[in-house]
N, C-alpha and C. Protein backbone atom coordinates (compact mmCIF):
# COMPACT_ATOMS: atom_id res chain seq x y z
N UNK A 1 -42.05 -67.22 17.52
CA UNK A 1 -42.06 -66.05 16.66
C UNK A 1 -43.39 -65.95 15.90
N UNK A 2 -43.92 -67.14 15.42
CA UNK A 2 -45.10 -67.05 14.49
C UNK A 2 -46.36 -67.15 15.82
N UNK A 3 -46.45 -67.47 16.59
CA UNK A 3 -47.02 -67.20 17.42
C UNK A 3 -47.22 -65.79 18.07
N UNK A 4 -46.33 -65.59 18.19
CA UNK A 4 -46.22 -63.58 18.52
C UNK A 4 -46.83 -62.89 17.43
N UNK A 5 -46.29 -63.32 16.35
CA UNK A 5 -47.18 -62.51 15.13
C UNK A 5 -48.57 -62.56 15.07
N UNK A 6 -48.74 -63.54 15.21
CA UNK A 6 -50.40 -64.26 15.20
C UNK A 6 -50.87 -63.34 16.22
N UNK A 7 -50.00 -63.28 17.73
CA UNK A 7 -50.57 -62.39 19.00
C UNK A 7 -51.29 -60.77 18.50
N UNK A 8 -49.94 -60.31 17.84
CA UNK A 8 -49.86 -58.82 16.89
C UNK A 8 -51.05 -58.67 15.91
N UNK A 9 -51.50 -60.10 15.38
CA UNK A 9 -52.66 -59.57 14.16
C UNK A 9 -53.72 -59.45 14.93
N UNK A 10 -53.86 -60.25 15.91
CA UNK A 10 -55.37 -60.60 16.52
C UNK A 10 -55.39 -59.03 17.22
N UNK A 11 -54.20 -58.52 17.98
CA UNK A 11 -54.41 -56.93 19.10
C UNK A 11 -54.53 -56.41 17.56
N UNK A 12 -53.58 -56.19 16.66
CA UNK A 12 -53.99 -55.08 15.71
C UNK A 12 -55.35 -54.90 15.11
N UNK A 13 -55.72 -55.95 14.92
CA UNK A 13 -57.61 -55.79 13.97
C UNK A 13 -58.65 -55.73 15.14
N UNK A 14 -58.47 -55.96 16.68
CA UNK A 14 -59.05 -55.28 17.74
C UNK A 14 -58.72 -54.53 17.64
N UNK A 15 -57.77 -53.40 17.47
CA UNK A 15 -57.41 -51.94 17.83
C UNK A 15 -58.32 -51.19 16.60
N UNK A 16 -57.90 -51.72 14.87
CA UNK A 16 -58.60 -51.54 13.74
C UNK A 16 -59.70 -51.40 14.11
N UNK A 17 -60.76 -52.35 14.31
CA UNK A 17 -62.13 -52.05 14.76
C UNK A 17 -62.54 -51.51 15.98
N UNK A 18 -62.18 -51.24 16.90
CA UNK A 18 -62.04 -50.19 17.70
C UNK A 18 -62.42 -48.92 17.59
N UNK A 19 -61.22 -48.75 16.59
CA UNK A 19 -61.01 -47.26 15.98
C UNK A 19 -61.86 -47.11 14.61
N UNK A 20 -62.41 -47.79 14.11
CA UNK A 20 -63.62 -47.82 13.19
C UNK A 20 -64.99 -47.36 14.17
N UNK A 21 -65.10 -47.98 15.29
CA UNK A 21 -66.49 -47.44 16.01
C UNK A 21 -66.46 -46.54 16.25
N UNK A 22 -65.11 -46.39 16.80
CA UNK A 22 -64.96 -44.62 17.26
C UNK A 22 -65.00 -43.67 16.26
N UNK A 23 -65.01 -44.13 14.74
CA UNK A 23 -64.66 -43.01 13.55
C UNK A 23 -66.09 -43.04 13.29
N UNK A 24 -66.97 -44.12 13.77
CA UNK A 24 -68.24 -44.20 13.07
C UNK A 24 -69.42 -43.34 13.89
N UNK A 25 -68.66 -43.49 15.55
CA UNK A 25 -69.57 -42.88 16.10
C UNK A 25 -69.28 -40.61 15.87
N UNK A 26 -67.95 -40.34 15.93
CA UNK A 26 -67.54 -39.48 15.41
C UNK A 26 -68.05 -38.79 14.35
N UNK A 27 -68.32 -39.58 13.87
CA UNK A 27 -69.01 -39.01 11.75
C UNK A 27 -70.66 -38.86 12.40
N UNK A 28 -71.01 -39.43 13.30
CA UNK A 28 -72.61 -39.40 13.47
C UNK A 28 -72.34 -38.06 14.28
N UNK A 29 -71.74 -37.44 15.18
CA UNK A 29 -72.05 -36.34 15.69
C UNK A 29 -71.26 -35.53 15.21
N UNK A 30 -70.77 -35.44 13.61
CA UNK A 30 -69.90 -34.44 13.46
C UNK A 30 -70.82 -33.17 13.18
N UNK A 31 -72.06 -32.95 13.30
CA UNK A 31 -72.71 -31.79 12.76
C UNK A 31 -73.19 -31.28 14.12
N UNK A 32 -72.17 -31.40 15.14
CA UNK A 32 -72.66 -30.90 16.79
C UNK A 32 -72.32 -29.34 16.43
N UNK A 33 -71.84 -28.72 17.56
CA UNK A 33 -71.41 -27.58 18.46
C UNK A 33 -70.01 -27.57 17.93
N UNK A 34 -69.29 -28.78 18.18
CA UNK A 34 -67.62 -28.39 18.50
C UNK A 34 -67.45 -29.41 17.25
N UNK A 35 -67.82 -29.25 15.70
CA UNK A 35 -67.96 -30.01 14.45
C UNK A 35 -66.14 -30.15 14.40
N UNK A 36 -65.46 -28.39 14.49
CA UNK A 36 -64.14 -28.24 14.46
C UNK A 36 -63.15 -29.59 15.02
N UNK A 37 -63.62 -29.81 16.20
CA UNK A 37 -62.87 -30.39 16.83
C UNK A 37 -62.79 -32.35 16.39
N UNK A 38 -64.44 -32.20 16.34
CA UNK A 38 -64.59 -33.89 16.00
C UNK A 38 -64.07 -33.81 14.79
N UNK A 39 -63.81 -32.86 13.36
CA UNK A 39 -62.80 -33.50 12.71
C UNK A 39 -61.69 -33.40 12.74
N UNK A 40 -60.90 -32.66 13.49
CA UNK A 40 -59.79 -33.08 13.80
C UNK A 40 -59.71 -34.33 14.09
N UNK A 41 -60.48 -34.75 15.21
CA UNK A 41 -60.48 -36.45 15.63
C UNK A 41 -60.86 -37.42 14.63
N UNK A 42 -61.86 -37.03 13.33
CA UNK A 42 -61.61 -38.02 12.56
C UNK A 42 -60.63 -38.01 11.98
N UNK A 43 -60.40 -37.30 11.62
CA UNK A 43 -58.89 -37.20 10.51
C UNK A 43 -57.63 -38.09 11.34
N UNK A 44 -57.61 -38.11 12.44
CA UNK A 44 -56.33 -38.42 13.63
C UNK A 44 -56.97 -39.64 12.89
N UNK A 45 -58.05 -40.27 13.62
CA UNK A 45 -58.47 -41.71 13.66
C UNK A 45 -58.64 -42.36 12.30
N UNK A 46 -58.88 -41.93 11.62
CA UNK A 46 -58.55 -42.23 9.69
C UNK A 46 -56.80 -42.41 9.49
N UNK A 47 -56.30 -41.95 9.91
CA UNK A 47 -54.96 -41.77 9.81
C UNK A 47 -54.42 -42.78 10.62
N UNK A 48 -54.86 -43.11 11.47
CA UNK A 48 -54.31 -44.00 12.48
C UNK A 48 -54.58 -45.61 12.26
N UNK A 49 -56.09 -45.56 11.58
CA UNK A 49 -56.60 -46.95 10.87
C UNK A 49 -55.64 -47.06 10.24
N UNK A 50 -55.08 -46.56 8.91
CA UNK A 50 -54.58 -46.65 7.47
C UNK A 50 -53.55 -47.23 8.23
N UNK A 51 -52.31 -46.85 9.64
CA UNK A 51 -51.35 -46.95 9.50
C UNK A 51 -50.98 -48.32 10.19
N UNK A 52 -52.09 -48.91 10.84
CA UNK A 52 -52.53 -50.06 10.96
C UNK A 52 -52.23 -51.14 10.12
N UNK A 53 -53.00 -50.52 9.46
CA UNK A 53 -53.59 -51.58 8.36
C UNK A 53 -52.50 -51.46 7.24
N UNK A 54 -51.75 -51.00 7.17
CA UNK A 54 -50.61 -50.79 6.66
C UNK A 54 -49.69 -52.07 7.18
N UNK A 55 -49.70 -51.50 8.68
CA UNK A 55 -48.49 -52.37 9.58
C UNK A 55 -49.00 -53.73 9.27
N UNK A 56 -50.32 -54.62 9.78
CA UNK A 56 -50.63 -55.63 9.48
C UNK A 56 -50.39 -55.78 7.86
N UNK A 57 -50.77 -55.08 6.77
CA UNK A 57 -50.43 -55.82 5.08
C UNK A 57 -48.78 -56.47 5.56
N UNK A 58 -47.79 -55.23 6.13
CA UNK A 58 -46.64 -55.81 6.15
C UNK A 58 -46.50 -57.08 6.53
N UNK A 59 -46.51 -57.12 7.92
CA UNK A 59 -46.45 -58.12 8.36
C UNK A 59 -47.23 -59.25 7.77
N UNK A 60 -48.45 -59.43 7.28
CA UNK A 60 -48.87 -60.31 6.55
C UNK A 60 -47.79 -61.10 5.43
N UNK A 61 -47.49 -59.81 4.94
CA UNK A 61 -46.60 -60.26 3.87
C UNK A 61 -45.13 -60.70 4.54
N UNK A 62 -44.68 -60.20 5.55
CA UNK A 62 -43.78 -61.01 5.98
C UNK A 62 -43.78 -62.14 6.34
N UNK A 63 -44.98 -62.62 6.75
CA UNK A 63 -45.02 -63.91 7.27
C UNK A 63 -44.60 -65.46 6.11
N UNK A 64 -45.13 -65.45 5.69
CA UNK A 64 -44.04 -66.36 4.14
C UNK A 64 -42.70 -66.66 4.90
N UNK A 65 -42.27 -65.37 4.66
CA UNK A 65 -40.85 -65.65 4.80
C UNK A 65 -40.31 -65.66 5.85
N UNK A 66 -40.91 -65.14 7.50
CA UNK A 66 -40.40 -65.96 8.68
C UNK A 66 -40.67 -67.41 8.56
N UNK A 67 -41.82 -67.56 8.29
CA UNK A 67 -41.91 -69.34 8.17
C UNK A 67 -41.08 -70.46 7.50
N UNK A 68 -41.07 -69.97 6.56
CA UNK A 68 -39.63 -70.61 5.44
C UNK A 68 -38.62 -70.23 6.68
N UNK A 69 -38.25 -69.35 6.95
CA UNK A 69 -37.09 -69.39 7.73
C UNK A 69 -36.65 -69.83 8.83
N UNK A 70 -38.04 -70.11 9.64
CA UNK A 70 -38.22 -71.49 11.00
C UNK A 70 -37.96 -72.73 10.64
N UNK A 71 -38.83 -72.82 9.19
CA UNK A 71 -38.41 -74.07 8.30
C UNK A 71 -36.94 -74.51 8.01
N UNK A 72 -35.96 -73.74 7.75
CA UNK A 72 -34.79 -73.73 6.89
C UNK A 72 -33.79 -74.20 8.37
N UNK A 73 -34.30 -73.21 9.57
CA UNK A 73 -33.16 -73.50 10.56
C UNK A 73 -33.69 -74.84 11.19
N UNK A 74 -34.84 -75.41 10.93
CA UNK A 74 -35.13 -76.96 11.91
C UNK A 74 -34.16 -78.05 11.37
């Protein structure tokens, strides 16, 4: 179980920074032709970081207490 989690943080903060290059490269050509459209895509990809990084705080904070609880059933 704590191993899977561990699996989940390491894909989630690859996906996080991922989607940071892509917001970074996004913001550099937002003053193109189709400006409309690339912010739509930042806004998606801002939105999509947060909810991330959201999911990982949780789980961070869950972790305490799966462990105590691997602990409790050994």
């Amino acid at each position: 179980m704590i191993v899977g989690m561990a699996r989940d943080a390491v894909h989630a903060n690859t996906l996080i920074e991922k989607l940071r290059g892509e917001l970074a490269r996004l913001k550099r050509a937002q003053f193109g032709v189709s400006s409309e459209k690339l912010q739509a895509r930042v806004e998606q990809l801002e939105l999509a970081i947060e909810a991330l990084e959201v999911d990982e705080a949780e789980r961070l904070a869950a972790a305490p207490v799966v462990a105590e609880a691997v602990e409790a059933a050994s």
